[in-house]
C-alpha atoms as a PDB file:
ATOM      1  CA  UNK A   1       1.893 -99.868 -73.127  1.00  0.00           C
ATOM      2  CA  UNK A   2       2.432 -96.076 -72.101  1.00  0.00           C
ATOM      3  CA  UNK A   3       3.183 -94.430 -74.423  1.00  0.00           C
ATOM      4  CA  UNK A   4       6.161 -92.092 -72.373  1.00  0.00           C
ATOM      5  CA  UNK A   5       7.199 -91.998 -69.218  1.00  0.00           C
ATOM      6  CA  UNK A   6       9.689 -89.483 -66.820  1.00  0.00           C
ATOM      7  CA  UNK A   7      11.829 -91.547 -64.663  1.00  0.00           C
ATOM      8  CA  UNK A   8      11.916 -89.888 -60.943  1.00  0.00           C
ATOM      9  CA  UNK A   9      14.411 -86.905 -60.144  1.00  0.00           C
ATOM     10  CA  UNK A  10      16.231 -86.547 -57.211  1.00  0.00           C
ATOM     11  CA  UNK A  11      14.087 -83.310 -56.716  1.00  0.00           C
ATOM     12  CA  UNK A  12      10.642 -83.367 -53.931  1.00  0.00           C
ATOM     13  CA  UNK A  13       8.836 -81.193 -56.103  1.00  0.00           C
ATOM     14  CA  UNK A  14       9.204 -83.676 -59.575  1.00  0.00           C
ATOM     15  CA  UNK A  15       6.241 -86.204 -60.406  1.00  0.00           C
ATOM     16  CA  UNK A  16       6.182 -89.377 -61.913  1.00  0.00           C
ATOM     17  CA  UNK A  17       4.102 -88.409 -65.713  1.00  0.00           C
ATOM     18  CA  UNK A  18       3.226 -92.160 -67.390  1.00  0.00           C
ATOM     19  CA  UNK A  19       0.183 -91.642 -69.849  1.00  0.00           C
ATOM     20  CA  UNK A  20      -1.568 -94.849 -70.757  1.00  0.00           C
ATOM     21  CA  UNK A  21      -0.912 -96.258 -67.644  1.00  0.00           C
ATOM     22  CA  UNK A  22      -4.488 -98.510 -66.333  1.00  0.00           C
ATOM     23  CA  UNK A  23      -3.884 -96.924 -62.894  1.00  0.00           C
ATOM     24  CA  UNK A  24      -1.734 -95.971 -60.319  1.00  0.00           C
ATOM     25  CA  UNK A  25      -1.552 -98.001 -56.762  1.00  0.00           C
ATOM     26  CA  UNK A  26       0.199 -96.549 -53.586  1.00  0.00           C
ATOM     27  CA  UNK A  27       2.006 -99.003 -50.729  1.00  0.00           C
ATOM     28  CA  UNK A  28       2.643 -97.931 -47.492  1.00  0.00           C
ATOM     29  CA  UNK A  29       5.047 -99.636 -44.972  1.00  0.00           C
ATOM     30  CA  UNK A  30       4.830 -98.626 -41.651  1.00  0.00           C
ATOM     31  CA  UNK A  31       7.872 -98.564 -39.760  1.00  0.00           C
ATOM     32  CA  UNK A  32      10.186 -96.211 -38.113  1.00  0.00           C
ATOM     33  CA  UNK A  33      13.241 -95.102 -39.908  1.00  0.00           C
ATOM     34  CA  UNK A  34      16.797 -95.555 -38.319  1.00  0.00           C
ATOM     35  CA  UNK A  35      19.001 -98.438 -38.333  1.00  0.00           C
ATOM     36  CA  UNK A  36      18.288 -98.977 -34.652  1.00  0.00           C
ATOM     37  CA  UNK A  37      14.683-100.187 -35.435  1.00  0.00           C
ATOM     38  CA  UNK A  38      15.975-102.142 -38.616  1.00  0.00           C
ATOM     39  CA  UNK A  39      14.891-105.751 -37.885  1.00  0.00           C
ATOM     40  CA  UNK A  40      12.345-105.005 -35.287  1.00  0.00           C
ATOM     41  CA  UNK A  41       8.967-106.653 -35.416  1.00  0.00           C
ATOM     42  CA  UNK A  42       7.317-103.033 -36.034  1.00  0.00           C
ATOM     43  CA  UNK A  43       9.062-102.150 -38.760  1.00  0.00           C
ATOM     44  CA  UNK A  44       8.041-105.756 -40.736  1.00  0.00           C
ATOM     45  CA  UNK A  45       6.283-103.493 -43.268  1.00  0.00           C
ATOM     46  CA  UNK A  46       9.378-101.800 -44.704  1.00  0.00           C
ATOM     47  CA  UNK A  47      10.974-105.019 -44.460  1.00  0.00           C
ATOM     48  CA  UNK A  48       7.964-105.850 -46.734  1.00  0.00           C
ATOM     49  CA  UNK A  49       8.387-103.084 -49.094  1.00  0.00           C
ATOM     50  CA  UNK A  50      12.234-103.753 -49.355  1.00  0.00           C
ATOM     51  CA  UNK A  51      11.552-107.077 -50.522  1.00  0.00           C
ATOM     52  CA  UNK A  52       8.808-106.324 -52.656  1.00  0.00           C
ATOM     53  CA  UNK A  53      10.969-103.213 -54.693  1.00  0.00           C
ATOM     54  CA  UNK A  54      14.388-105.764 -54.953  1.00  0.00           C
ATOM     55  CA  UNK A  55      12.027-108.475 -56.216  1.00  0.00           C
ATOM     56  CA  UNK A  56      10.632-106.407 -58.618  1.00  0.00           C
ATOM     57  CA  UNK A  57      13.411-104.307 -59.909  1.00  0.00           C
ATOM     58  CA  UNK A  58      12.731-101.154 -58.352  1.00  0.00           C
ATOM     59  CA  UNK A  59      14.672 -98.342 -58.860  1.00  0.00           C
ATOM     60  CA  UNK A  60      16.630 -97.163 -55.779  1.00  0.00           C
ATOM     61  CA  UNK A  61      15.241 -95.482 -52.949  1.00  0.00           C
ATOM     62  CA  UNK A  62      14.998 -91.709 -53.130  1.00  0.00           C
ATOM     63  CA  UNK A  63      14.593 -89.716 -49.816  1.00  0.00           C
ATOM     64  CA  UNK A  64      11.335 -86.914 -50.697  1.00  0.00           C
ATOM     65  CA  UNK A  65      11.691 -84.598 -47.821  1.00  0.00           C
ATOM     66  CA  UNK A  66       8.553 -82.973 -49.080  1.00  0.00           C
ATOM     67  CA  UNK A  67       6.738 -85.814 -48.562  1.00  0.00           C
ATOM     68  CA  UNK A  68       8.281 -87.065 -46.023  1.00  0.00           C
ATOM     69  CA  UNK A  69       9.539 -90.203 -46.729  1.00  0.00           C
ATOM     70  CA  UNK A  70      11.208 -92.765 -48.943  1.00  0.00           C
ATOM     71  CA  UNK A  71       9.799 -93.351 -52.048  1.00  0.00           C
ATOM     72  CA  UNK A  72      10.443 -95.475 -55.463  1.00  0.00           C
ATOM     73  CA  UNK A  73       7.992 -96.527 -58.423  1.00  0.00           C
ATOM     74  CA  UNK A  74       7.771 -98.417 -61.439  1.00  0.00           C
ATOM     75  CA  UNK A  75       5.706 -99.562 -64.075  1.00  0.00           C
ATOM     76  CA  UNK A  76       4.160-103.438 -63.408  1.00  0.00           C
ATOM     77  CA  UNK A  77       2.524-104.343 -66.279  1.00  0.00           C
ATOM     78  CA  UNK A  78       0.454-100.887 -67.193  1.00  0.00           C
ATOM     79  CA  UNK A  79      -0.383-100.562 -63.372  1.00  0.00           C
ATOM     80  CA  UNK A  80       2.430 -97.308 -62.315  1.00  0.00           C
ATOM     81  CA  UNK A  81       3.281 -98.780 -58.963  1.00  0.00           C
ATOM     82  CA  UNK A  82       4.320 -96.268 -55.826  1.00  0.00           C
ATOM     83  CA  UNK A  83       6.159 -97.286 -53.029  1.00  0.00           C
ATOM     84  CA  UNK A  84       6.489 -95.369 -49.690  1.00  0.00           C
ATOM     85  CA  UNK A  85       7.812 -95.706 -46.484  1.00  0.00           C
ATOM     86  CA  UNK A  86       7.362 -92.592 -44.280  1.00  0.00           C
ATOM     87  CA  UNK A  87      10.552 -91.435 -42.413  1.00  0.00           C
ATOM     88  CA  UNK A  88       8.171 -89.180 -39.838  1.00  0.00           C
ATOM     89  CA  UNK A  89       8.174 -92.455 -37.075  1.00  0.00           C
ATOM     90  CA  UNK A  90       5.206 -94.482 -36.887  1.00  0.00           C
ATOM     91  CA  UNK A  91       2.711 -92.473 -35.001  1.00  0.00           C
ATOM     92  CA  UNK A  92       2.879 -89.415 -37.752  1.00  0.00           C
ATOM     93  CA  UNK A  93       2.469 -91.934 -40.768  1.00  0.00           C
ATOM     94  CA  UNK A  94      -0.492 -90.434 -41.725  1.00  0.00           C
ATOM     95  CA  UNK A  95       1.583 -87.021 -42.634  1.00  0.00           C
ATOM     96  CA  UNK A  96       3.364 -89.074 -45.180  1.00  0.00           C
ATOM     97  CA  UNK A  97       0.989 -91.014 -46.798  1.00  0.00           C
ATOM     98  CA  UNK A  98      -1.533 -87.783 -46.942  1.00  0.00           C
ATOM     99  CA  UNK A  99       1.410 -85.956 -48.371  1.00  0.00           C
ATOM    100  CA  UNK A 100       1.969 -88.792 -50.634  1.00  0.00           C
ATOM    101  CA  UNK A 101      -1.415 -88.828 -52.318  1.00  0.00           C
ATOM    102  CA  UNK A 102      -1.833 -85.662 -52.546  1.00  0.00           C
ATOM    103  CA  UNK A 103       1.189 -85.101 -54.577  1.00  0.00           C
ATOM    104  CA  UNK A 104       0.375 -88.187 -56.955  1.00  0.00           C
ATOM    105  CA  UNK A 105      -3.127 -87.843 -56.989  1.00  0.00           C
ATOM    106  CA  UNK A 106      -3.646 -91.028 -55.790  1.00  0.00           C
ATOM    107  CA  UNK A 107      -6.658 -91.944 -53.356  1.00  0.00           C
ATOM    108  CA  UNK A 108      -7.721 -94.602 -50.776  1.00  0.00           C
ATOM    109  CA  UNK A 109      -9.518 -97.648 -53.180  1.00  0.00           C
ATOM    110  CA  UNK A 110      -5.920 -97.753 -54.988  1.00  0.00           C
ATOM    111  CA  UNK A 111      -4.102 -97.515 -51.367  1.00  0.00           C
ATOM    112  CA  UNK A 112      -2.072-100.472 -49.429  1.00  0.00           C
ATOM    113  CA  UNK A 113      -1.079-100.046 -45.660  1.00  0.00           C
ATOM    114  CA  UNK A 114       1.202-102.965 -44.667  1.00  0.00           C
ATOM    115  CA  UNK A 115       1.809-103.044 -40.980  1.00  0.00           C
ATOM    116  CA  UNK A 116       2.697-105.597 -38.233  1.00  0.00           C
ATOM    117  CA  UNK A 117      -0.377-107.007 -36.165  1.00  0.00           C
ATOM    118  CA  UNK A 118       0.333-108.220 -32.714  1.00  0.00           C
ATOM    119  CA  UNK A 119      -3.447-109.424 -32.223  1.00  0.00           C
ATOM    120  CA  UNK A 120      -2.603-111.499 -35.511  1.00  0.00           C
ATOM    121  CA  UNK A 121      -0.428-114.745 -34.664  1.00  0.00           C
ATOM    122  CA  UNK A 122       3.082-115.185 -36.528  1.00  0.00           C
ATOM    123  CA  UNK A 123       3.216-116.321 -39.388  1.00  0.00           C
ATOM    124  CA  UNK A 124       0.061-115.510 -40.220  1.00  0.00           C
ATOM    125  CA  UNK A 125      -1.468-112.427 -42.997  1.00  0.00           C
ATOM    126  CA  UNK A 126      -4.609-111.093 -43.443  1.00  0.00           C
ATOM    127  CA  UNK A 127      -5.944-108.805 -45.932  1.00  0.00           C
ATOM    128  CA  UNK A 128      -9.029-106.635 -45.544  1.00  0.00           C
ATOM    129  CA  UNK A 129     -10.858-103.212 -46.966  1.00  0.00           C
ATOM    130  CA  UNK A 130     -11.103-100.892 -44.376  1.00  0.00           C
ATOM    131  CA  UNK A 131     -11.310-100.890 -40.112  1.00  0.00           C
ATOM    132  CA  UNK A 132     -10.361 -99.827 -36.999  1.00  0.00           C
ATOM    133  CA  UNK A 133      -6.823 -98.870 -35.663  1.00  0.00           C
ATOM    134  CA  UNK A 134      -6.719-101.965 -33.431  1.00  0.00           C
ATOM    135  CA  UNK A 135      -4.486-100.043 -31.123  1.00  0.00           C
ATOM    136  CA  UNK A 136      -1.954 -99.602 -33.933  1.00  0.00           C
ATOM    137  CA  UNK A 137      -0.274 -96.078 -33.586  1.00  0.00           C
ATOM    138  CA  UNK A 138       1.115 -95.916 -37.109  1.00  0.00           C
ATOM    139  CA  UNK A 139      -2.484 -96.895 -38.777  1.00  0.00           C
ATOM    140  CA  UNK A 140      -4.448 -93.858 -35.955  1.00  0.00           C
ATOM    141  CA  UNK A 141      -2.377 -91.582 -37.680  1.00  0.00           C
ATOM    142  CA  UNK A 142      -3.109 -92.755 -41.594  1.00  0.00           C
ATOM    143  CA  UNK A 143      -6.704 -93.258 -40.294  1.00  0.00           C
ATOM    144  CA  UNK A 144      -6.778 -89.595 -38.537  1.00  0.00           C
ATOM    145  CA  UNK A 145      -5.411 -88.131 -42.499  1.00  0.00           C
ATOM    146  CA  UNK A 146      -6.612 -90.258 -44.837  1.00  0.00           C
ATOM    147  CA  UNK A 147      -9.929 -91.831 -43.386  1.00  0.00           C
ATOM    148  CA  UNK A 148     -10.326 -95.271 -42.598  1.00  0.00           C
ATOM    149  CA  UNK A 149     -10.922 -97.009 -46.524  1.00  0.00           C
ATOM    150  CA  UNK A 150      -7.798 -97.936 -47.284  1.00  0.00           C
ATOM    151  CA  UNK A 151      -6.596-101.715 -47.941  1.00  0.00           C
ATOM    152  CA  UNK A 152      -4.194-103.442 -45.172  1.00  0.00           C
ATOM    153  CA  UNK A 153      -1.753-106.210 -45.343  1.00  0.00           C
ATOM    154  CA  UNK A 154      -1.807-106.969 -41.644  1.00  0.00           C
ATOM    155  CA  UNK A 155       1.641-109.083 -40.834  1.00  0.00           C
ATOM    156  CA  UNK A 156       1.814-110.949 -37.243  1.00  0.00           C
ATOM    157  CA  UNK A 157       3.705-110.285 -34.951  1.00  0.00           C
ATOM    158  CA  UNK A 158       2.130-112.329 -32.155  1.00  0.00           C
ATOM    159  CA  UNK A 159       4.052-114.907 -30.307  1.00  0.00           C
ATOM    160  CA  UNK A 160       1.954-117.914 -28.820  1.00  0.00           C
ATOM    161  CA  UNK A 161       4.008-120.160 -27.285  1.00  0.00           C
ATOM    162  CA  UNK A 162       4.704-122.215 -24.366  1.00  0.00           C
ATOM    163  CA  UNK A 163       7.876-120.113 -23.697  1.00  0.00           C
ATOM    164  CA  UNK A 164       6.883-116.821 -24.217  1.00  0.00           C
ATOM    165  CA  UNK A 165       3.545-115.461 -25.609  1.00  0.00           C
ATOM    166  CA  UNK A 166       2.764-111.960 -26.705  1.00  0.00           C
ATOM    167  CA  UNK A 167       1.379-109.408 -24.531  1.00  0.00           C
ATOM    168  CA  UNK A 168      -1.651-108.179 -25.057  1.00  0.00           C
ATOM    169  CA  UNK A 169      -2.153-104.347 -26.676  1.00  0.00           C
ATOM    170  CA  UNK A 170      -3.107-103.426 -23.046  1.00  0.00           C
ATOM    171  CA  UNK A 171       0.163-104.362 -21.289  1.00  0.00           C
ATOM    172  CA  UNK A 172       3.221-101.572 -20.000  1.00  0.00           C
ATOM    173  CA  UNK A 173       5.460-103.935 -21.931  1.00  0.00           C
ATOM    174  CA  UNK A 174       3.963-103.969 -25.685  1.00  0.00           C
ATOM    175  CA  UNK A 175       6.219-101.232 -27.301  1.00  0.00           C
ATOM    176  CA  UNK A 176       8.904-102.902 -25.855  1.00  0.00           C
ATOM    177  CA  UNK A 177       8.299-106.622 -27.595  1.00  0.00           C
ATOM    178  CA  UNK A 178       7.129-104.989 -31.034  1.00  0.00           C
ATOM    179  CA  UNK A 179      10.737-102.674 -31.004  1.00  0.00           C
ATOM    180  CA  UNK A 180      12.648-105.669 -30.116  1.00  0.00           C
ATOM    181  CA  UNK A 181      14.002-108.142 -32.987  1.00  0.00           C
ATOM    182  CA  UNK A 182      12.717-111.172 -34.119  1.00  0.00           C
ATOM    183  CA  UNK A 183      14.017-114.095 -32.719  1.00  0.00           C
ATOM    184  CA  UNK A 184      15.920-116.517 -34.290  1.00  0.00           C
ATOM    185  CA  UNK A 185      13.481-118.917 -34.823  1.00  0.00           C
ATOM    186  CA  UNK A 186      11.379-115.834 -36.105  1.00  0.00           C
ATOM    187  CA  UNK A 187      13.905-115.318 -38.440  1.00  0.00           C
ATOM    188  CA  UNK A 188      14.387-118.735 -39.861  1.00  0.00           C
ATOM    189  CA  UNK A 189      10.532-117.954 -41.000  1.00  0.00           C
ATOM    190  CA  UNK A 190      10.440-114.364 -42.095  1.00  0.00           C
ATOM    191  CA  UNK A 191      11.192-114.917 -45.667  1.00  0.00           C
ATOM    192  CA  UNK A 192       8.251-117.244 -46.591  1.00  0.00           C
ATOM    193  CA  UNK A 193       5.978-114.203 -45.075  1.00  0.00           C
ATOM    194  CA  UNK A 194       8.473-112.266 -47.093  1.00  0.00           C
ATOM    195  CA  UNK A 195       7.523-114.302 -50.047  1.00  0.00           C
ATOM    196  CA  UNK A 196       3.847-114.550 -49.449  1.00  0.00           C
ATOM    197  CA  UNK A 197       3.248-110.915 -48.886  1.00  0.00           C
ATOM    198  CA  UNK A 198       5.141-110.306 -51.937  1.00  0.00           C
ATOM    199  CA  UNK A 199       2.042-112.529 -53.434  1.00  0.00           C
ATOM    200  CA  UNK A 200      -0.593-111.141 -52.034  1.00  0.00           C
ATOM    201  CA  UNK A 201       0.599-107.611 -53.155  1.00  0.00           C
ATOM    202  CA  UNK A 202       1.097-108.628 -56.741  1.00  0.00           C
ATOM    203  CA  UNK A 203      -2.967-110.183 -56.529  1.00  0.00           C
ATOM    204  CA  UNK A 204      -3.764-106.477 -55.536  1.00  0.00           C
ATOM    205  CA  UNK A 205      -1.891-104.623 -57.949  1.00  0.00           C
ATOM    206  CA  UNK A 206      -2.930-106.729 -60.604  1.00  0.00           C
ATOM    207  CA  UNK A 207      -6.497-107.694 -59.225  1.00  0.00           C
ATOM    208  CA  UNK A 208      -7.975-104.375 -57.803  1.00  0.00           C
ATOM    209  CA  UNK A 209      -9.711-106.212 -55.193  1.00  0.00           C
ATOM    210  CA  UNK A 210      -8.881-106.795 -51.675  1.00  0.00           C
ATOM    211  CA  UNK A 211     -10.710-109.716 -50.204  1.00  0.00           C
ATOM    212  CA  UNK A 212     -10.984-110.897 -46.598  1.00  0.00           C
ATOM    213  CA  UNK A 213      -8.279-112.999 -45.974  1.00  0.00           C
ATOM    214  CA  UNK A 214      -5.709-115.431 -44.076  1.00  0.00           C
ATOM    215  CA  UNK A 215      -2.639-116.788 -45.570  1.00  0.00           C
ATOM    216  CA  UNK A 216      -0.327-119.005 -42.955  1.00  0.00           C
ATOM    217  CA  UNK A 217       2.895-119.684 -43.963  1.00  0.00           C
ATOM    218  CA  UNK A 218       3.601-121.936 -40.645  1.00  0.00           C
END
């Protein structure tokens, strides 16, 4: 049990102090901030970080222009938990989450990117240490400040059906399918990958590992 702690100010420049604390473990959501992106298939990681701080009883979040995004924190079990998505649009996440370290001392073994995947089939996650950008703007940019050894939650995003299937990372038309909405059908199915992700957070948070692996909620 710590044995204080200082709650979060509204202030950039105020840290988080919790002594006794096992460690400290950093999410990152990608997305890009803005109502206008809200819902889109490239911003599932906030979506995944909203869900994960209102299941959890997060405090509220608290815009850090500093850092350069939204952040909020608490204590899950004696693991302080940080929570950040970067308002700096995807392809300068890595500003934020550099910044965001930094500040909290916190480095890449105890980091968590979550990000859409559009080589990864809906309803599908996968988990992994480590890796390449696959073409992914937001995680170039995390990979260009941080290095390439932090943990991803990889949500999919790709659509493989008779009616309309994904295109491929090489096609004109990719940034406009992952900045469009989910469909309806989509929808109907986003809060079981809600749900799961919210698992397979919780298993690293409380686990320390990151294994390989695929969760399908379809």
């Amino acid at each position: 049990m710590a044995l204080f702690q200082k709650k979060p100010q509204v202030s950039d420049t105020m840290p988080l102090y919790t002594i006794g604390s096992n460690k400290t473990v950093l999410i990152i959501g990608l997305g890009n901030p803005g109502q206008q992106y809200a819902g889109t298939r490239h911003n599932v990681g906030f979506e995944v970080l909203d869900h994960f701080a209102k299941k959890n009883d997060f405090p509220a979040w608290m815009a850090k222009r500093d850092l350069k995004c939204e952040l909020t924190m608490a204590n899950l079990g004696e693991n302080r938990v940080i929570l950040c998505k970067p308002t700096t649009f995807m392809n300068l996440s890595g500003e934020a989450g550099q910044a965001v370290q930094h500040f909290y001392r916190v480095y890449n073994p105890q980091t968590l990117v979550v990000y859409d995947e559009l080589a990864i089939a809906f309803g599908q996650l996968r988990t992994r240490l480590g890796g390449s950008d696959a073409g992914h703007n937001g995680v170039k940019s995390l990979i260009a400040h941080l290095g390439e050894d932090f943990g991803r939650l990889r949500i999919g995003i790709g659509q493989q059906t008779a009616e309309k299937t994904a295109p491929s990372s090489k096609e004109a038309n990719t940034s406009k399918y992952v900045l469009s909405k989910f469909s309806k059908e989509e929808q109907a199915i986003l809060p079981k990958i809600l749900q799961e992700a919210n698992g397979l957070i919780t298993e690293y948070i409380f686990g320390g590992a990151l294994p390989n692996d695929t969760r399908t909620v379809l």
